[in-house]
C-alpha atoms as a PDB file:
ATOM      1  CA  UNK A   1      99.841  97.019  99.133  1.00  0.00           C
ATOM      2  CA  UNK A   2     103.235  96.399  97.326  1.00  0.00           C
ATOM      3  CA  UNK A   3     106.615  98.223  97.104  1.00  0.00           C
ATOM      4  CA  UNK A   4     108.162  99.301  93.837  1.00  0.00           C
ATOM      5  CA  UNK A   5     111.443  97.607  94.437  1.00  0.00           C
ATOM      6  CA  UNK A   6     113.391  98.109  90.474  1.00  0.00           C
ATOM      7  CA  UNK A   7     112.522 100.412  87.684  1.00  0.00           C
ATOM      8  CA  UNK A   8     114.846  98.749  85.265  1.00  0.00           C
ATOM      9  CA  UNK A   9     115.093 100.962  82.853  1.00  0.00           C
ATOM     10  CA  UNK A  10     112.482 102.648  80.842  1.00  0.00           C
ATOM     11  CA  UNK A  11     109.172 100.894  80.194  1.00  0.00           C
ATOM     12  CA  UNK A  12     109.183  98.456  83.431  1.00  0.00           C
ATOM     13  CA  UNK A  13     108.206  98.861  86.995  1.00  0.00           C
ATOM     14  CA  UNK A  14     108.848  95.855  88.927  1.00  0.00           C
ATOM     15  CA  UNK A  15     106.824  95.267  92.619  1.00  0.00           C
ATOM     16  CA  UNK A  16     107.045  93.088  95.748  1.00  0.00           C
ATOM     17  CA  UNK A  17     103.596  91.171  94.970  1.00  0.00           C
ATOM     18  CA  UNK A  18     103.896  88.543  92.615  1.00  0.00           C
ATOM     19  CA  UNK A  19     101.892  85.072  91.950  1.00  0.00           C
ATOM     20  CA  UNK A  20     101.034  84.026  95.568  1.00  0.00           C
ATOM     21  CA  UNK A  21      99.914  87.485  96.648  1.00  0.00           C
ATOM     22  CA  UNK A  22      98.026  88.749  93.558  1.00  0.00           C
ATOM     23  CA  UNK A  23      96.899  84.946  91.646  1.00  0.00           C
ATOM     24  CA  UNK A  24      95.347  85.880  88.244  1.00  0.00           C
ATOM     25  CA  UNK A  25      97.666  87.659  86.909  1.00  0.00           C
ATOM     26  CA  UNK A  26      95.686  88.778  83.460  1.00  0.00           C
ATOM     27  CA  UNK A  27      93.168  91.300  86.099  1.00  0.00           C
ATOM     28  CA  UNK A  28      95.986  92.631  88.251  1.00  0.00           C
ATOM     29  CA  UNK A  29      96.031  96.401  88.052  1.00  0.00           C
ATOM     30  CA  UNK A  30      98.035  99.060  89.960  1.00  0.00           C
ATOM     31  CA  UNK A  31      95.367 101.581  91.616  1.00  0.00           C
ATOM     32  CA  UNK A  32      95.639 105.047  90.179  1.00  0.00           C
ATOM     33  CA  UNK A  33      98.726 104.317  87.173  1.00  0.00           C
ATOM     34  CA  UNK A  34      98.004 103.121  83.841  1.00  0.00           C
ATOM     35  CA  UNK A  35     100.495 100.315  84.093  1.00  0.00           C
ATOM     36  CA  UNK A  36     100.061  96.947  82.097  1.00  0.00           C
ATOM     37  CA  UNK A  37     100.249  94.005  83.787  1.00  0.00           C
ATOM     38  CA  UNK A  38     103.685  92.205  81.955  1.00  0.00           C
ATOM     39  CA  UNK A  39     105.244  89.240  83.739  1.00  0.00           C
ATOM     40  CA  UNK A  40     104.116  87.564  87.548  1.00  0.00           C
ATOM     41  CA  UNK A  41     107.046  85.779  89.052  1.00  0.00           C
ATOM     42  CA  UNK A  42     106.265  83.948  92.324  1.00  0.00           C
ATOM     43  CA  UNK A  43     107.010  87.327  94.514  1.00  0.00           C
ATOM     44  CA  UNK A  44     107.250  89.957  92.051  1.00  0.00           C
ATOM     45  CA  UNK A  45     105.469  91.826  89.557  1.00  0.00           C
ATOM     46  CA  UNK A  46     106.547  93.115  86.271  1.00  0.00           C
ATOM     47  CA  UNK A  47     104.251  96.275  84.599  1.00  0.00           C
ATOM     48  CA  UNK A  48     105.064  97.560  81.424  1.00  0.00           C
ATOM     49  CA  UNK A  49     105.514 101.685  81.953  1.00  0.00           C
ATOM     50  CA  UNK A  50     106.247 102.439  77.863  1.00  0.00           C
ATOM     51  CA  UNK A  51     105.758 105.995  78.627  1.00  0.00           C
ATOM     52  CA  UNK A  52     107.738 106.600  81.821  1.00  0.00           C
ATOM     53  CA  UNK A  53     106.348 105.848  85.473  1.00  0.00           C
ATOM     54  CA  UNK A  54     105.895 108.416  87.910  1.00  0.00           C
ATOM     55  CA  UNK A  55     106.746 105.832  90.563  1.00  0.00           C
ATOM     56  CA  UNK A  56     110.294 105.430  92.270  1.00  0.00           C
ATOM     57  CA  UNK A  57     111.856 102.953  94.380  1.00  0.00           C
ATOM     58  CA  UNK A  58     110.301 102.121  97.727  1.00  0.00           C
ATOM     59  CA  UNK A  59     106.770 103.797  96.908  1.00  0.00           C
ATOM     60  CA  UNK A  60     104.009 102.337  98.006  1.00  0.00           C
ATOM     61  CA  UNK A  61     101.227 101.059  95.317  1.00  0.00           C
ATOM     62  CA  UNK A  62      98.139  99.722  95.888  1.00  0.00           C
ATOM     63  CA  UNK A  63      97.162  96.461  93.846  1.00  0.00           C
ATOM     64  CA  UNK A  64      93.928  95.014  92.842  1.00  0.00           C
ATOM     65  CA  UNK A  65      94.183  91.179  92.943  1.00  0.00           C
ATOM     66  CA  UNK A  66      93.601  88.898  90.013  1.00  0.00           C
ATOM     67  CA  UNK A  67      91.636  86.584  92.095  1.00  0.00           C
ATOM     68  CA  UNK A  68      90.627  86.997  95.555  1.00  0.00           C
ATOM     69  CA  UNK A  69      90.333  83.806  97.235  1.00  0.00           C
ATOM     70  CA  UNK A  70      93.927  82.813  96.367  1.00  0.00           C
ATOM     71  CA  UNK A  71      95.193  85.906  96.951  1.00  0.00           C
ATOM     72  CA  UNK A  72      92.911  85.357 100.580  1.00  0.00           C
ATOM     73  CA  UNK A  73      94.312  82.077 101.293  1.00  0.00           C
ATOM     74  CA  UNK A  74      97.674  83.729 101.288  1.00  0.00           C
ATOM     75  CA  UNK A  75      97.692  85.935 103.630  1.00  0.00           C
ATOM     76  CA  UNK A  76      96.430  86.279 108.246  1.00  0.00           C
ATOM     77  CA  UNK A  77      94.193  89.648 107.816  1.00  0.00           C
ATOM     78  CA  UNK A  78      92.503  92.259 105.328  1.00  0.00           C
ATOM     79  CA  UNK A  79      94.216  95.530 105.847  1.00  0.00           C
ATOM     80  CA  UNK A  80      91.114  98.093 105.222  1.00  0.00           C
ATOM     81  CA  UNK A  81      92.636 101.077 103.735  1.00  0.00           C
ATOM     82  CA  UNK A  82      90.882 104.687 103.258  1.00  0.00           C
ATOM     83  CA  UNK A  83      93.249 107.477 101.742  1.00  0.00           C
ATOM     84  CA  UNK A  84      96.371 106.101 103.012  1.00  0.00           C
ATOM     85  CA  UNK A  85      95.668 105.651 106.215  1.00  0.00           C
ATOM     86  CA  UNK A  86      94.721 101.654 107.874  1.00  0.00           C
ATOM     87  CA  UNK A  87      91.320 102.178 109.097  1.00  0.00           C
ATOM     88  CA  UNK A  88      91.016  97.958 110.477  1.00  0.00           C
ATOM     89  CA  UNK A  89      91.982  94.700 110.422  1.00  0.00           C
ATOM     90  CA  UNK A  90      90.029  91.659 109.455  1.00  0.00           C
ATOM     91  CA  UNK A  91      91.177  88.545 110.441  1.00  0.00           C
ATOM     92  CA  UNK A  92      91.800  85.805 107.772  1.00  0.00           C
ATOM     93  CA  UNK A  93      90.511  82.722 110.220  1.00  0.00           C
ATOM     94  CA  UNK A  94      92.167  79.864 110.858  1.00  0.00           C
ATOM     95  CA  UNK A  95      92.402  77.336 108.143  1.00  0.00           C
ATOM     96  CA  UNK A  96      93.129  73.804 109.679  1.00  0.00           C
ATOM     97  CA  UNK A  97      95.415  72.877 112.311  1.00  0.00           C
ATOM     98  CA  UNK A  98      98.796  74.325 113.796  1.00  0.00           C
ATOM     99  CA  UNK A  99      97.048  78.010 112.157  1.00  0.00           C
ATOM    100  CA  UNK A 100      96.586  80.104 115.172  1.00  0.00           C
ATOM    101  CA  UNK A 101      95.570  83.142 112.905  1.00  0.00           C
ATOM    102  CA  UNK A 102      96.745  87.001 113.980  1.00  0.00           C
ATOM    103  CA  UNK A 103      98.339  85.400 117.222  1.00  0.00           C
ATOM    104  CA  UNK A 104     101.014  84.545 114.506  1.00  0.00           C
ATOM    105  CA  UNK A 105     101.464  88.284 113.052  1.00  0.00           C
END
């Protein structure tokens, strides 16, 4: 999940996700809009919108990652998602020392 956070003008939608949440960035898609991936910065993403975007400012979006274990090694849990509501949790486990897991969230 990502925030819209700019719509700079017509024909870009920019996110809160960028290279170290979503990796690959030539496969990252947003989930139900016909954006095209443009630019990945380190924490944001850049979608071309050429036609318009029905998205605003501080909507939610959901993202498909680029490449999953990167995108894994990134983050403490899954957040399992059905409709819009969390349904679980899965714990990312701990990775090497000093990595106490969700006891950190």
């Amino acid at each position: 999940m990502a925030l819209a956070v700019s719509a700079p003008g017509i024909g870009l939608i920019i996110v809160d996700a960028g290279n170290k949440s979503v990796a690959d960035p030539a496969n990252v898609t947003i989930v139900d809009h016909p954006h095209e991936f443009f630019r990945l910065e380190e924490e944001h993403g850049i979608f071309a919108a050429p036609h318009g975007s029905p998205l605003h400012v501080g909507d939610s979006v959901a993202l498909v990652p680029g490449y999953s274990p990167t995108t894994v090694n990134m983050h403490k849990a899954f957040f399992v998602v059905s409709g819009e509501r969390v349904v679980d949790v899965w714990p990312v486990l701990p990775r090497g020392p000093g990595d106490h897991g969700l006891a950190t969230l």
